[in-house]
Protein backbone atom coordinates (compact mmCIF):
# COMPACT_ATOMS: atom_id res chain seq x y z
CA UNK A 1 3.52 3.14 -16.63
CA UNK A 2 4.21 6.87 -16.52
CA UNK A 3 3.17 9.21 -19.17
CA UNK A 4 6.77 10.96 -19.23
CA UNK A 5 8.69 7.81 -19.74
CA UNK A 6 8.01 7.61 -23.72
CA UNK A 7 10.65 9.78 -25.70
CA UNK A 8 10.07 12.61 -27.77
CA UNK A 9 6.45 15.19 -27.06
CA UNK A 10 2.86 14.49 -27.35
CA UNK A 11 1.49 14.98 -30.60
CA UNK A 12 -0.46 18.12 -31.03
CA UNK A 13 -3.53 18.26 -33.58
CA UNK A 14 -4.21 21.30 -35.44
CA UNK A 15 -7.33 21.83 -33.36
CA UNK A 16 -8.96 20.20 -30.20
CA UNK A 17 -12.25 21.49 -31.06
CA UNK A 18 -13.25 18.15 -32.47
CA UNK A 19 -16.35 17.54 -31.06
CA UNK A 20 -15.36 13.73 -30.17
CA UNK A 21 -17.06 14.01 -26.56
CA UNK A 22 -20.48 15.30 -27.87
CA UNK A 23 -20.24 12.28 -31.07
CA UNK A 24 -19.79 9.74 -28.08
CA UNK A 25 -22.50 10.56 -26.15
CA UNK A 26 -25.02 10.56 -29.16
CA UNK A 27 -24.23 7.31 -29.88
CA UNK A 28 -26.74 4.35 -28.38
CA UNK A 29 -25.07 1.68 -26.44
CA UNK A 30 -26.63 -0.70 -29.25
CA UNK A 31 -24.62 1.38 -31.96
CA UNK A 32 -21.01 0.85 -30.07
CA UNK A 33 -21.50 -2.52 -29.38
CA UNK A 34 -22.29 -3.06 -33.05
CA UNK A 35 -19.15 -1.34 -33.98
CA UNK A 36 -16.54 -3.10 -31.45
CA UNK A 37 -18.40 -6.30 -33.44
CA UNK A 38 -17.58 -5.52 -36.50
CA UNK A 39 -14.22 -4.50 -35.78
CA UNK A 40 -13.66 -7.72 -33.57
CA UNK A 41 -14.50 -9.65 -36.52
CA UNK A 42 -12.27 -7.43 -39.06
CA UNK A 43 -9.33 -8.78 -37.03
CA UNK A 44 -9.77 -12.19 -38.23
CA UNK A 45 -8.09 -10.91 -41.35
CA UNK A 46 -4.68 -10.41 -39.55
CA UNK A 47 -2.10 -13.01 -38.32
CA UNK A 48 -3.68 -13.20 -34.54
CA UNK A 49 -1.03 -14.91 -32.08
CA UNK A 50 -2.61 -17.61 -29.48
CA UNK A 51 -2.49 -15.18 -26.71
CA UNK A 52 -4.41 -12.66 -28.91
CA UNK A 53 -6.90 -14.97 -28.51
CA UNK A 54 -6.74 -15.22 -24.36
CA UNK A 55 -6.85 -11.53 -24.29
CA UNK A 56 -10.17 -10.68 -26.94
CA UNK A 57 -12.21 -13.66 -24.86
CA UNK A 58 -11.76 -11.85 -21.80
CA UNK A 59 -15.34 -11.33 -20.37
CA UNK A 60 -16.29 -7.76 -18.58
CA UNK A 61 -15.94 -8.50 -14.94
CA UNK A 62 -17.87 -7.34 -12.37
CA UNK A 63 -17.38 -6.61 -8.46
CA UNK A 64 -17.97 -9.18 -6.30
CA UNK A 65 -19.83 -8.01 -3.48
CA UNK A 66 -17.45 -8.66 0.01
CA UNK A 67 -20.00 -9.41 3.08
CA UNK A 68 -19.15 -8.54 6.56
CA UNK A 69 -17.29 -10.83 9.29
CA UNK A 70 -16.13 -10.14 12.93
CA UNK A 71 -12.04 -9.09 13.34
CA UNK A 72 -10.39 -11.84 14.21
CA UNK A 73 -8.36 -11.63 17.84
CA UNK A 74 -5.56 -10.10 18.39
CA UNK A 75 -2.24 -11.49 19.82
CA UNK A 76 0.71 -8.82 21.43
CA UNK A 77 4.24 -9.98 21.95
CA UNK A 78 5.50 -7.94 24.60
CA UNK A 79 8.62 -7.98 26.59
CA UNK A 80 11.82 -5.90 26.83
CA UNK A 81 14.01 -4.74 24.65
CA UNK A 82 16.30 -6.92 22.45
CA UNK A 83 14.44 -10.85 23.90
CA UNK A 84 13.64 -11.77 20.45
CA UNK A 85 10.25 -10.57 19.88
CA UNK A 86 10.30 -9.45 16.25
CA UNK A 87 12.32 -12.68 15.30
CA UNK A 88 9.17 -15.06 16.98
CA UNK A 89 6.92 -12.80 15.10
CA UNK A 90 8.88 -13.83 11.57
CA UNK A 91 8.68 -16.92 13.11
CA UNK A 92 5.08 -16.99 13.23
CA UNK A 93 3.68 -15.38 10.25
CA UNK A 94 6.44 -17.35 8.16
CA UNK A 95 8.29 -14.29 6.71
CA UNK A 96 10.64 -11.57 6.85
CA UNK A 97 8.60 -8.30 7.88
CA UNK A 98 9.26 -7.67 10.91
CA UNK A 99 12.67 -5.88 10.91
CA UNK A 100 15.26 -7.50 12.62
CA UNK A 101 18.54 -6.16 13.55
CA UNK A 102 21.17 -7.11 16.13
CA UNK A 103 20.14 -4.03 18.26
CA UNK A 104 18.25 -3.28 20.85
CA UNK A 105 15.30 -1.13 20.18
CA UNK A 106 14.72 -1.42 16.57
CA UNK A 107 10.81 -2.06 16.45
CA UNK A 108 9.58 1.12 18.33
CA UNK A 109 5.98 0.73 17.34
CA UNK A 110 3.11 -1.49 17.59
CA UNK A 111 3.34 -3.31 14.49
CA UNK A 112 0.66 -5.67 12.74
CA UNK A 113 0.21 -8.55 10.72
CA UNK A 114 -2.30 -10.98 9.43
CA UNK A 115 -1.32 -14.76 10.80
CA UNK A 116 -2.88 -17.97 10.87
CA UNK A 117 -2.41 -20.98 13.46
CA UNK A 118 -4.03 -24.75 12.76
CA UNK A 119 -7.11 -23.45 11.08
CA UNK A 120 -7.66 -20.45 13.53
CA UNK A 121 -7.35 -16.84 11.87
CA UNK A 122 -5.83 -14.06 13.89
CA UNK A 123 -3.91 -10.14 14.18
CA UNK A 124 -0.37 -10.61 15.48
CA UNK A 125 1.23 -7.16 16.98
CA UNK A 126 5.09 -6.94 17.62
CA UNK A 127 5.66 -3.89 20.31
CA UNK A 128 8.70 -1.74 20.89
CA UNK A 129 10.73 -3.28 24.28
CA UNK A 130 8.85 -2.20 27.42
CA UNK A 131 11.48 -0.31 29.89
CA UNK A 132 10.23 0.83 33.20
CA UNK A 133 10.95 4.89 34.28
CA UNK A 134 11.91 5.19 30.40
CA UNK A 135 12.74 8.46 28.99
CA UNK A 136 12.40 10.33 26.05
CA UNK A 137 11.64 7.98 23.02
CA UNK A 138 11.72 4.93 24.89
CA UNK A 139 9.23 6.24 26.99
CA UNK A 140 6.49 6.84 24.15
CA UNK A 141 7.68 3.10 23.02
CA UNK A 142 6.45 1.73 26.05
CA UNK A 143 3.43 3.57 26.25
CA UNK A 144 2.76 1.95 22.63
CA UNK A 145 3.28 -1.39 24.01
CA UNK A 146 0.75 -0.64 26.83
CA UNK A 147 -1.91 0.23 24.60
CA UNK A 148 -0.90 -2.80 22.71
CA UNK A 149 -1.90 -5.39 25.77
CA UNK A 150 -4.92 -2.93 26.27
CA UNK A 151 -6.48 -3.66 22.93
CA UNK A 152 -5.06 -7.26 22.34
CA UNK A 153 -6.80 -10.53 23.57
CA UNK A 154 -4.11 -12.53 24.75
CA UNK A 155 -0.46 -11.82 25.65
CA UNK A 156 3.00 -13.97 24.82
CA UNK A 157 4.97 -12.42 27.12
CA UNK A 158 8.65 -13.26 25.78
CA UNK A 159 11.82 -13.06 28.07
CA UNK A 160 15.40 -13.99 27.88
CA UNK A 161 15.22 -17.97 28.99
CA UNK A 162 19.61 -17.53 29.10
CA UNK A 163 19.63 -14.62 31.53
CA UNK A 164 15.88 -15.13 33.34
CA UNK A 165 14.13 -12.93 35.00
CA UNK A 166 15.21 -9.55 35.13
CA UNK A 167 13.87 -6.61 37.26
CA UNK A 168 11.92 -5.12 34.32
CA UNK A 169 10.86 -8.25 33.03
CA UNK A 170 9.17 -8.31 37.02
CA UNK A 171 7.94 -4.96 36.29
CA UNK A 172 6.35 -6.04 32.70
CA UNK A 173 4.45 -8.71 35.10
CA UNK A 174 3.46 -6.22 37.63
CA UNK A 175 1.85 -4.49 34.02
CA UNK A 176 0.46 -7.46 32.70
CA UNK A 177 -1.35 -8.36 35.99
CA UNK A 178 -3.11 -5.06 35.99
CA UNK A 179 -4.25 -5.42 31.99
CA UNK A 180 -6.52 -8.90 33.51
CA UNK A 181 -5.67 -10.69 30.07
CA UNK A 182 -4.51 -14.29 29.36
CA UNK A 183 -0.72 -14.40 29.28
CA UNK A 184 1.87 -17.05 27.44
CA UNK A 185 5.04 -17.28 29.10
CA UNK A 186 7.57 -17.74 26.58
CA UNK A 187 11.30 -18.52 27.22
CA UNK A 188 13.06 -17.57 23.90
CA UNK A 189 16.83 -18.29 22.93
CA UNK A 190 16.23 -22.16 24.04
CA UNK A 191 17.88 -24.02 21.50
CA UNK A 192 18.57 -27.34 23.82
CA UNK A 193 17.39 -29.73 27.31
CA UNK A 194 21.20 -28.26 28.56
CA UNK A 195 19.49 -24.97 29.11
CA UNK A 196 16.68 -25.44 30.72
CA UNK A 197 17.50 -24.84 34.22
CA UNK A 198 16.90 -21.23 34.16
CA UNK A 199 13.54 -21.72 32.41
CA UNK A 200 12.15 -23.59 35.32
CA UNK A 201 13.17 -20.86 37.47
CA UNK A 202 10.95 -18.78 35.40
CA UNK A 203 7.53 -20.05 37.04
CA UNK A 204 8.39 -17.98 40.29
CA UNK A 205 7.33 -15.11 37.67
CA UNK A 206 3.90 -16.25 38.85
CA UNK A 207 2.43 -16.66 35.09
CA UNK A 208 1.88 -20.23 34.78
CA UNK A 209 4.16 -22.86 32.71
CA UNK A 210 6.98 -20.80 30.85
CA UNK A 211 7.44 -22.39 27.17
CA UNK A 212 10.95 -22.68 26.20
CA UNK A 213 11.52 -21.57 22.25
CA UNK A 214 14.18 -20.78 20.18
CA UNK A 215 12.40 -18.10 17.61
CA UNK A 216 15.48 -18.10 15.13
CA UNK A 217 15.15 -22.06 15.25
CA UNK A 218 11.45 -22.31 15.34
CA UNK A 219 11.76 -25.06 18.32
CA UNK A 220 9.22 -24.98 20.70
CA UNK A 221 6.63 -22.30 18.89
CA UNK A 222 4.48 -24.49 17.97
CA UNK A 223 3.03 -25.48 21.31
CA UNK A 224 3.21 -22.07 22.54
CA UNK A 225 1.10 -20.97 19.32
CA UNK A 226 -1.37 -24.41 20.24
CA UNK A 227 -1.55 -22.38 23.96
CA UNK A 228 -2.09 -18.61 22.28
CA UNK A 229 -5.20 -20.08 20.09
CA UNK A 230 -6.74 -21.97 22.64
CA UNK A 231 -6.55 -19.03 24.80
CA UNK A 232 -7.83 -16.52 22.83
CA UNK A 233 -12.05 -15.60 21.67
CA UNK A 234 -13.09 -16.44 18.34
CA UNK A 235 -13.36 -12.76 17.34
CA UNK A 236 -11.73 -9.54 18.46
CA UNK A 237 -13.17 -7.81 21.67
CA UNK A 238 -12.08 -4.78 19.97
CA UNK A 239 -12.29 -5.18 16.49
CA UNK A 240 -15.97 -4.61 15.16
CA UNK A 241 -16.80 -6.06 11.71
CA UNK A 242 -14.81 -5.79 9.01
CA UNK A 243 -15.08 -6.50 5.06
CA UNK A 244 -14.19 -10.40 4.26
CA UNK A 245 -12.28 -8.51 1.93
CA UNK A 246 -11.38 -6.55 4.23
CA UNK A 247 -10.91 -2.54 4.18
CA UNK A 248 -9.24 -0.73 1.53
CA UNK A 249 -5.52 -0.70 1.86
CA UNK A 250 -3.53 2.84 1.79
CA UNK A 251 0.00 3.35 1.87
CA UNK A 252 1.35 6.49 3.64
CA UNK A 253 4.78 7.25 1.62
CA UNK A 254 7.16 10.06 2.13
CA UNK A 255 10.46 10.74 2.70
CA UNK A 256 11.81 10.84 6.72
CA UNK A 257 10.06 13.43 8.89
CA UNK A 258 7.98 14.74 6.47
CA UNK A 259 4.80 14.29 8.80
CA UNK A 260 3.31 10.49 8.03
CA UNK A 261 3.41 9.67 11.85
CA UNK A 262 1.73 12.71 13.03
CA UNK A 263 -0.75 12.20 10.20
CA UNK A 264 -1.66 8.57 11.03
CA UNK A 265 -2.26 9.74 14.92
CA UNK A 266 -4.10 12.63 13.92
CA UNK A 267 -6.41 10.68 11.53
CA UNK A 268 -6.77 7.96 14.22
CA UNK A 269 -7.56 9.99 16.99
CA UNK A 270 -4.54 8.74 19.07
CA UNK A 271 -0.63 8.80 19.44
CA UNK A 272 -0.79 5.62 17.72
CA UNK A 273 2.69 5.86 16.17
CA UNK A 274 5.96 6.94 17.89
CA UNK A 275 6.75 10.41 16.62
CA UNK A 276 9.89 11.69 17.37
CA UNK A 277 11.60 14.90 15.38
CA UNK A 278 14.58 12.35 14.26
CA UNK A 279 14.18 11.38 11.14
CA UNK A 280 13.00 7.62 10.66
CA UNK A 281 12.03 7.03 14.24
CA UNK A 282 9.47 4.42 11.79
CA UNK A 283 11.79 1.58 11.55
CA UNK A 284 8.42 -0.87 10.76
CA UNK A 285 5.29 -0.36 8.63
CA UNK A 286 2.25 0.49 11.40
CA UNK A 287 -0.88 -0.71 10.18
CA UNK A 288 -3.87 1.09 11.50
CA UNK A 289 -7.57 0.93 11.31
CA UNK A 290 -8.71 4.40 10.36
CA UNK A 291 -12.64 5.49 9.95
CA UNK A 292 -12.47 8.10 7.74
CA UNK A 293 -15.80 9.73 5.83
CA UNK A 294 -17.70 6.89 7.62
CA UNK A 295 -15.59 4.12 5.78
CA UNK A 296 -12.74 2.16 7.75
CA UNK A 297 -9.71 2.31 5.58
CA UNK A 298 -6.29 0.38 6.59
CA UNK A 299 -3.27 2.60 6.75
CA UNK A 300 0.01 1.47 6.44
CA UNK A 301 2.68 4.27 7.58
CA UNK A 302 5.82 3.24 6.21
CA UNK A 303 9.57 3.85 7.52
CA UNK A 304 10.92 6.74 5.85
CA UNK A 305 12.49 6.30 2.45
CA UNK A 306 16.84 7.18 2.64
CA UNK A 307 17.95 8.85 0.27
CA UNK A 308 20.12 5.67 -1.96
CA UNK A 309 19.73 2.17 -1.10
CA UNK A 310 23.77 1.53 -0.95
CA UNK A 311 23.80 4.14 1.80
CA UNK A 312 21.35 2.86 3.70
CA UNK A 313 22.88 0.82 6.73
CA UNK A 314 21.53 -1.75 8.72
CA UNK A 315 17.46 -1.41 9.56
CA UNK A 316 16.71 1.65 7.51
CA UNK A 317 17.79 -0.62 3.86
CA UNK A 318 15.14 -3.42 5.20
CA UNK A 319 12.94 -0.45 6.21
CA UNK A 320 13.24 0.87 2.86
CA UNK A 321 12.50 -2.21 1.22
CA UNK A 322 9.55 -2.78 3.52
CA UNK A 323 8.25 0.51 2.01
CA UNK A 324 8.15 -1.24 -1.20
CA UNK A 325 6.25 -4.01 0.21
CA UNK A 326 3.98 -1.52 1.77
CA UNK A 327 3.24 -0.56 -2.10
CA UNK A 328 2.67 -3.45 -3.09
CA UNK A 329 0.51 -4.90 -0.63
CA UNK A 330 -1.56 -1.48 -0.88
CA UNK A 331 -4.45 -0.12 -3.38
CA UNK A 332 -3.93 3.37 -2.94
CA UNK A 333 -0.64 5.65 -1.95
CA UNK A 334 -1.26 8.86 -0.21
CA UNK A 335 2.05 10.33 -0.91
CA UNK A 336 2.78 13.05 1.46
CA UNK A 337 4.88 16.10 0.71
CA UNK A 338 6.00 18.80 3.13
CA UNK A 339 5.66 22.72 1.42
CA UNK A 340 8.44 24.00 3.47
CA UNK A 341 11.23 22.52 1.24
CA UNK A 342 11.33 22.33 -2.70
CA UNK A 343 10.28 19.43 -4.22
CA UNK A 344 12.94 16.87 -4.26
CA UNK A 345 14.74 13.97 -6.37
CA UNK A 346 13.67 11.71 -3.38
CA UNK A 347 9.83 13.05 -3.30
CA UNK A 348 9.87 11.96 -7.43
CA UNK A 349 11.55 8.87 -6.93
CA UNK A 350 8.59 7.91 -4.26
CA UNK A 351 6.05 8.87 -6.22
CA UNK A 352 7.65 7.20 -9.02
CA UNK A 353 8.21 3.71 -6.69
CA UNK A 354 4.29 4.12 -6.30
CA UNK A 355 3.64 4.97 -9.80
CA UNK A 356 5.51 1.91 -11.09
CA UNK A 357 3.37 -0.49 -8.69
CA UNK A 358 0.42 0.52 -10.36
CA UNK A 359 -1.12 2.28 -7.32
CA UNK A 360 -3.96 4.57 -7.30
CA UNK A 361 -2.23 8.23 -6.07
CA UNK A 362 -3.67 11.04 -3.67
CA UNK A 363 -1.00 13.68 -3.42
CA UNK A 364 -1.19 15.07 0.13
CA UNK A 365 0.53 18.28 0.88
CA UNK A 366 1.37 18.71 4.68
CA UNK A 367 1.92 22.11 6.55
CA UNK A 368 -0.14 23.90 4.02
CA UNK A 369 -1.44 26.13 6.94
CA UNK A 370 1.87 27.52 7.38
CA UNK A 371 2.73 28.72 3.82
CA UNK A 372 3.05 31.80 3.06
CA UNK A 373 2.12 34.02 -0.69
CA UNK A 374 5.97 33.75 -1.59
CA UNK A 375 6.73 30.06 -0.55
CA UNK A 376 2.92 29.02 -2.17
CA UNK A 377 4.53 31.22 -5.93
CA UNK A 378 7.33 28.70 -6.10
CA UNK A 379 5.65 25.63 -4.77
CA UNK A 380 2.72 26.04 -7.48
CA UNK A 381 6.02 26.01 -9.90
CA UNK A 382 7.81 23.06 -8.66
CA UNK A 383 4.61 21.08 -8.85
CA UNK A 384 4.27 21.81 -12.50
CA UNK A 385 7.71 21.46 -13.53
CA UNK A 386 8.69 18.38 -11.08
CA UNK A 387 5.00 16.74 -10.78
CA UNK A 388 3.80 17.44 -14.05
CA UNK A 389 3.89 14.25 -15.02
CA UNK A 390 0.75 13.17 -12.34
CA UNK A 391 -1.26 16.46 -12.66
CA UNK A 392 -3.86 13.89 -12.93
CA UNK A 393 -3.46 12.95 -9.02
CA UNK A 394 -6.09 14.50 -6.26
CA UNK A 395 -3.69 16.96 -4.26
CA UNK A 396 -5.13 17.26 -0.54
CA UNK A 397 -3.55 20.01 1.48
CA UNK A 398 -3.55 19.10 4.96
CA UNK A 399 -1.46 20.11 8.50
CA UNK A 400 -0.56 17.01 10.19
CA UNK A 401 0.01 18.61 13.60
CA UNK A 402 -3.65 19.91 13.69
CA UNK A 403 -5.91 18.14 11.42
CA UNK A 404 -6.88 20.60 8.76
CA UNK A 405 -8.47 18.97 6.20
CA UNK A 406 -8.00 15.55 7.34
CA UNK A 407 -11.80 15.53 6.56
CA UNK A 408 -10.79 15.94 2.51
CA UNK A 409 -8.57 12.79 2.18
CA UNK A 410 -11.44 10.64 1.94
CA UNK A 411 -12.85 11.76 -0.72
CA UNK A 412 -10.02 11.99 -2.67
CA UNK A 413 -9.28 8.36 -1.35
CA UNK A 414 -12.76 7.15 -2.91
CA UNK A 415 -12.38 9.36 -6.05
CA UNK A 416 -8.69 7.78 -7.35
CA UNK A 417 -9.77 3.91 -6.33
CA UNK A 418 -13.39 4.21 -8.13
CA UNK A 419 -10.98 5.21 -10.92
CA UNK A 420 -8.66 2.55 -10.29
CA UNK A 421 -11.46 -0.17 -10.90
CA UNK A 422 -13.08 2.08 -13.64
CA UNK A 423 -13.76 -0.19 -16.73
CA UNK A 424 -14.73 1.14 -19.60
CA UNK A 425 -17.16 -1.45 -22.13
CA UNK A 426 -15.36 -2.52 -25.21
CA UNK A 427 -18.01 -0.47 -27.34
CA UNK A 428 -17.65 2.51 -26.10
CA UNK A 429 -13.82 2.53 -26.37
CA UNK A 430 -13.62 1.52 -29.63
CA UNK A 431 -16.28 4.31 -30.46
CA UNK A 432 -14.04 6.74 -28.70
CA UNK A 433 -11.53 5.79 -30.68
CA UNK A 434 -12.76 5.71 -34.10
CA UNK A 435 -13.87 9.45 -33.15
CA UNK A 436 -11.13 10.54 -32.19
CA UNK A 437 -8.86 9.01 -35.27
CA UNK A 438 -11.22 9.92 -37.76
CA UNK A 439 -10.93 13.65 -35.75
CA UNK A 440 -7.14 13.51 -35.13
CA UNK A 441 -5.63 10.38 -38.11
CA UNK A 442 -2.18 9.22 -37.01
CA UNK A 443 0.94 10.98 -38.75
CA UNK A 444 1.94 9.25 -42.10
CA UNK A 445 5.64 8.05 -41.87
CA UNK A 446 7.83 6.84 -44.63
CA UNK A 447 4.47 6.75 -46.80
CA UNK A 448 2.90 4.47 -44.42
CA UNK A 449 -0.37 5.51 -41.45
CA UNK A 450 -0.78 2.99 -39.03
CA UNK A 451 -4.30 2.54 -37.79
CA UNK A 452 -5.83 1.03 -34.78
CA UNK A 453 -7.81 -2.30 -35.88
CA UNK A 454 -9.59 -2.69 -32.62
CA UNK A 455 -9.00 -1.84 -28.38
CA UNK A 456 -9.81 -3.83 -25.52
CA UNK A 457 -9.37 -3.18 -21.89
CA UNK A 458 -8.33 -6.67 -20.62
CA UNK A 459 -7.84 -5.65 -16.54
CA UNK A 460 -8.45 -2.88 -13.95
CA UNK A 461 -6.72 -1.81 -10.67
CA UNK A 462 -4.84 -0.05 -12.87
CA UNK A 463 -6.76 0.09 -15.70
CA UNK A 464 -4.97 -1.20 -18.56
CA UNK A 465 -5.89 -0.80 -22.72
CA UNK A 466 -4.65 -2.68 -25.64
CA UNK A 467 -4.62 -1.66 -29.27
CA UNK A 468 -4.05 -3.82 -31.50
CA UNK A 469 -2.75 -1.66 -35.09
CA UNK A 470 -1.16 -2.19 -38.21
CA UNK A 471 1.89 -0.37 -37.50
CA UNK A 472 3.95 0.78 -34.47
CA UNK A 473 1.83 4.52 -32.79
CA UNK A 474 4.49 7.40 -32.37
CA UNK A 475 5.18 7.42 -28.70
CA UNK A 476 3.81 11.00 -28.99
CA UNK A 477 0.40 9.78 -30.68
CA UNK A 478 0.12 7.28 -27.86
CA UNK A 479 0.74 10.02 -25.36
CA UNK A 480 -2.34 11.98 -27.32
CA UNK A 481 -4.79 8.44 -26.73
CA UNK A 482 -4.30 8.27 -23.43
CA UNK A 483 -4.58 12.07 -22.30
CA UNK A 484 -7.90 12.27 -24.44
CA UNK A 485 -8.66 8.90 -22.61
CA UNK A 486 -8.34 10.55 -19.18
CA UNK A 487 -10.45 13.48 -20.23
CA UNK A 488 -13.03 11.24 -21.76
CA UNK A 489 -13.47 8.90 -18.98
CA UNK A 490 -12.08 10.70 -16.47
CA UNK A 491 -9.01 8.59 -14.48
CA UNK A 492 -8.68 11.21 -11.73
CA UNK A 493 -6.14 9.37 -9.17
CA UNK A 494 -5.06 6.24 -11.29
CA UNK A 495 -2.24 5.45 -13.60
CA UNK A 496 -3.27 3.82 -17.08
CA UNK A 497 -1.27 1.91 -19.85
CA UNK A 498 -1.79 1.97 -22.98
CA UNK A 499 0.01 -0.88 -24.98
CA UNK A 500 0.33 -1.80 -28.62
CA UNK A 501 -0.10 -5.21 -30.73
CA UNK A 502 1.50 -4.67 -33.96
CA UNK A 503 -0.58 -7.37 -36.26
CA UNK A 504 -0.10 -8.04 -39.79
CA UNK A 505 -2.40 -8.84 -42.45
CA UNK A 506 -2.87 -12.57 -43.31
CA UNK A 507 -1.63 -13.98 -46.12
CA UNK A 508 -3.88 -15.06 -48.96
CA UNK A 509 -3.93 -18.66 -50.25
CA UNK A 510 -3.04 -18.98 -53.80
């Protein structure tokens, strides 16, 4: 979908001075459409195949306009470290997200997701293990987790049903009694009636009937779930309205410890995501509601991308590949670069990973309040030897640890997404191009000039053209189209693709 991935250089015309803009603009909307008609109807003379035919009766689609509805509640799963949580929460939403490893301590933020129980919409957050008089990291973790129970609805409370009740499980009580919310008990790791003698001991925890599951099993979830729903309101206590659609989706990329933590709790106004200065302390994506420019916007800070997936071990290659999901559940990357180090293989091979998922780009460069003249000489010369490639991308410079220009990213947000939808009528393509062949006419090769019989833009989000010709465009030519495209139209922040229909001419009846 890149530019750069075509072989050989864009073609260069004798002169760019071709007046093609101006020619476009003079034109009446009546005139273009008249043209695209004509030139729909001259491809009647070439052999069309039947998904030729799908493609030209695509109608020009318009936004449908999203109305507002209430958040839906929010359920936490708290509990200690290593009880199971993350596996009841794959349980629950029916997937693999939530990474899972056979160690303690691998979810270390409050983590989201989207679930749905019997009908009954609702926000699921997995929480790093709670540990009383933690220290360090672990301390910050269950700090998260507090804030977690602060701003959820209900509580599933999940302990060990083999071992019981442990002193900090008592202590996670003592916590839970003070947050005044409705609490599950839930007794995880109970795969049979042989083992439930240390569940009923579990009602001396003072929290009501404990429900024995097994979360790798699924056993047992379902009437704790039947409990959770009936417990909680029909809309968020915290949660405001929200788009049905609901807000636009951005996905924080960048390779480990380049800032995208201390970003996300800078933008939301809160030490929302453990920061630590080891790099990928982010084991899970952290989805967070952001308001930014007056707009809530959904940010999804990914794990840090490792350097080859064959060296990645353990929860950083499922982190890794979570990233990936991140993309591809987003609209919009921010891709976030640090300007204290050159620009790297890995920073190319992220923006490429977002690039290839067809996501609209912001380039954000972090500790840009730091640089100095000398560093700034090189940088400028990395980016344009390294990044050339998306010189069409917004580039934000920002300082995660103190805000500066936060306030910018949200413009640059709106500016590559409008883009990203940006459709441009079939007339008015196919009048830019005629003006800029009859301008710039394709090279003639082995005695033969291929011309472009007619374009269509069949989909958006990225936007994507199709030309259907008599003969295959030099990569180089094609490169030509879709720079002049950009400039035309201007696709500030979004890939485009620009693909080819070779057609031939029918042949006449004798």
């Amino acid at each position: 979908m890149t530019q750069h991935s075509d072989f050989g250089d864009e073609y260069v015309p004798a002169t760019e001075d071709d007046r093609v803009a101006e020619r476009l603009a003079e034109l009446t909307e009546e005139e273009t459409e008249s043209r695209a008609e004509a030139l729909r109807a001259g491809l009647e003379d070439y052999e069309l195949e039947d998904d030729d035919a799908a493609l030209l009766s695509l109608e020009e689609g318009e936004e449908d306009y999203e109305p507002f509805v209430p958040a839906p509640p929010v359920l936490a799963i708290v509990g200690r470290p290593n009880v199971g949580k993350s596996t009841l929460v794959n349980r629950i939403i029916r997937s693999k997200q939530a990474v899972v490893e056979d160690v303690p301590g691998v979810t270390r933020d409050r983590v989201s997701y989207d679930a749905e129980w019997n009908g009954k919409d609702f926000t699921l957050v997995d929480t790093g293990g709670w540990e009383q008089d933690a220290k360090g990291i672990h301390k910050r973790v269950a700090e998260q987790a507090e804030l977690a129970v602060d701003e959820a609805d209900a509580v599933v409370f999940v302990v060990d049903g083999l071992v019981g009740a442990t002193a900090v499980d008592e202590a996670v009580v003592k916590m839970l009694r003070r947050k005044k919310k409705p609490v599950m008990l839930a007794a995880n790791k109970i795969d049979d009636s042989s083992q439930m003698a240390e569940v009923y001991a579990l009602w001396n925890l003072g929290l009501g009937e404990p429900y024995p599951v097994s979360a790798l099993h699924g056993t047992g979830t379902g009437d704790l779930l039947d409990a959770a729903v009936k417990a909680m309101p029909d809309t968020a206590q915290h949660g405001g309205m929200v788009p049905l659609g609901g807000p636009r989706r951005v996905a924080l990329v960048g390779r480990p410890n380049v800032g995208k933590s201390s970003l996300l709790n800078k933008l939301a106004g809160s030490d929302r995501v453990v920061v630590d200065n080891v790099a990928g302390t982010t084991r899970d994506p952290v989805d967070e509601l952001v308001e930014l420019g007056g707009e809530q916007w959904r940010f999804v800070d990914t794990a840090g991308i490792r350097r080859r997936q064959h060296m990645a071990s353990g929860s950083e290659y499922y982190a890794m590949l979570r990233t990936q999901r991140a993309l591809d559940k987003a609209e919009v990357a921010v891709v976030l670069l640090s300007v204290e180090e050159p620009v790297s293989e890995q920073d190319v091979r992220i923006i490429q990973m977002a690039l290839d998922s067809g996501r609209a780009i912001v380039l954000a460069y972090n500790k840009w309040d730091l640089l100095d003249d000398e560093r700034r000489f090189y940088l400028e010369r990395e980016i344009e030897r390294d990044l050339g490639h998306i010189s069409w991308a917004p580039r934000v410079n920002v300082s995660a640890r103190t805000g500066w220009h936060k306030d910018k990213l949200a413009p640059a947000l709106e500016t590559s997404l409008e883009n990203w939808e940006q459709r441009i009528p079939t007339g008015r393509l196919n009048a830019f191009l005629g003006e800029l062949v009859a301008a710039h006419p394709h090279p003639v090769r082995g005695g033969k000039q291929p011309r472009i019989l007619f374009a269509t833009q069949p989909s958006t989000r990225p936007p994507r053209f199709v030309l259907f010709t008599t003969g295959f465009l030099d990569p180089g030519y094609r490169r030509f189209i879709t720079r002049r495209l950009r400039e035309t139209f201007d696709f500030t922040g979004t890939p485009i693709e620009v693909s080819m229909r070779v057609r031939e001419k029918r042949k006449r009846k004798k």
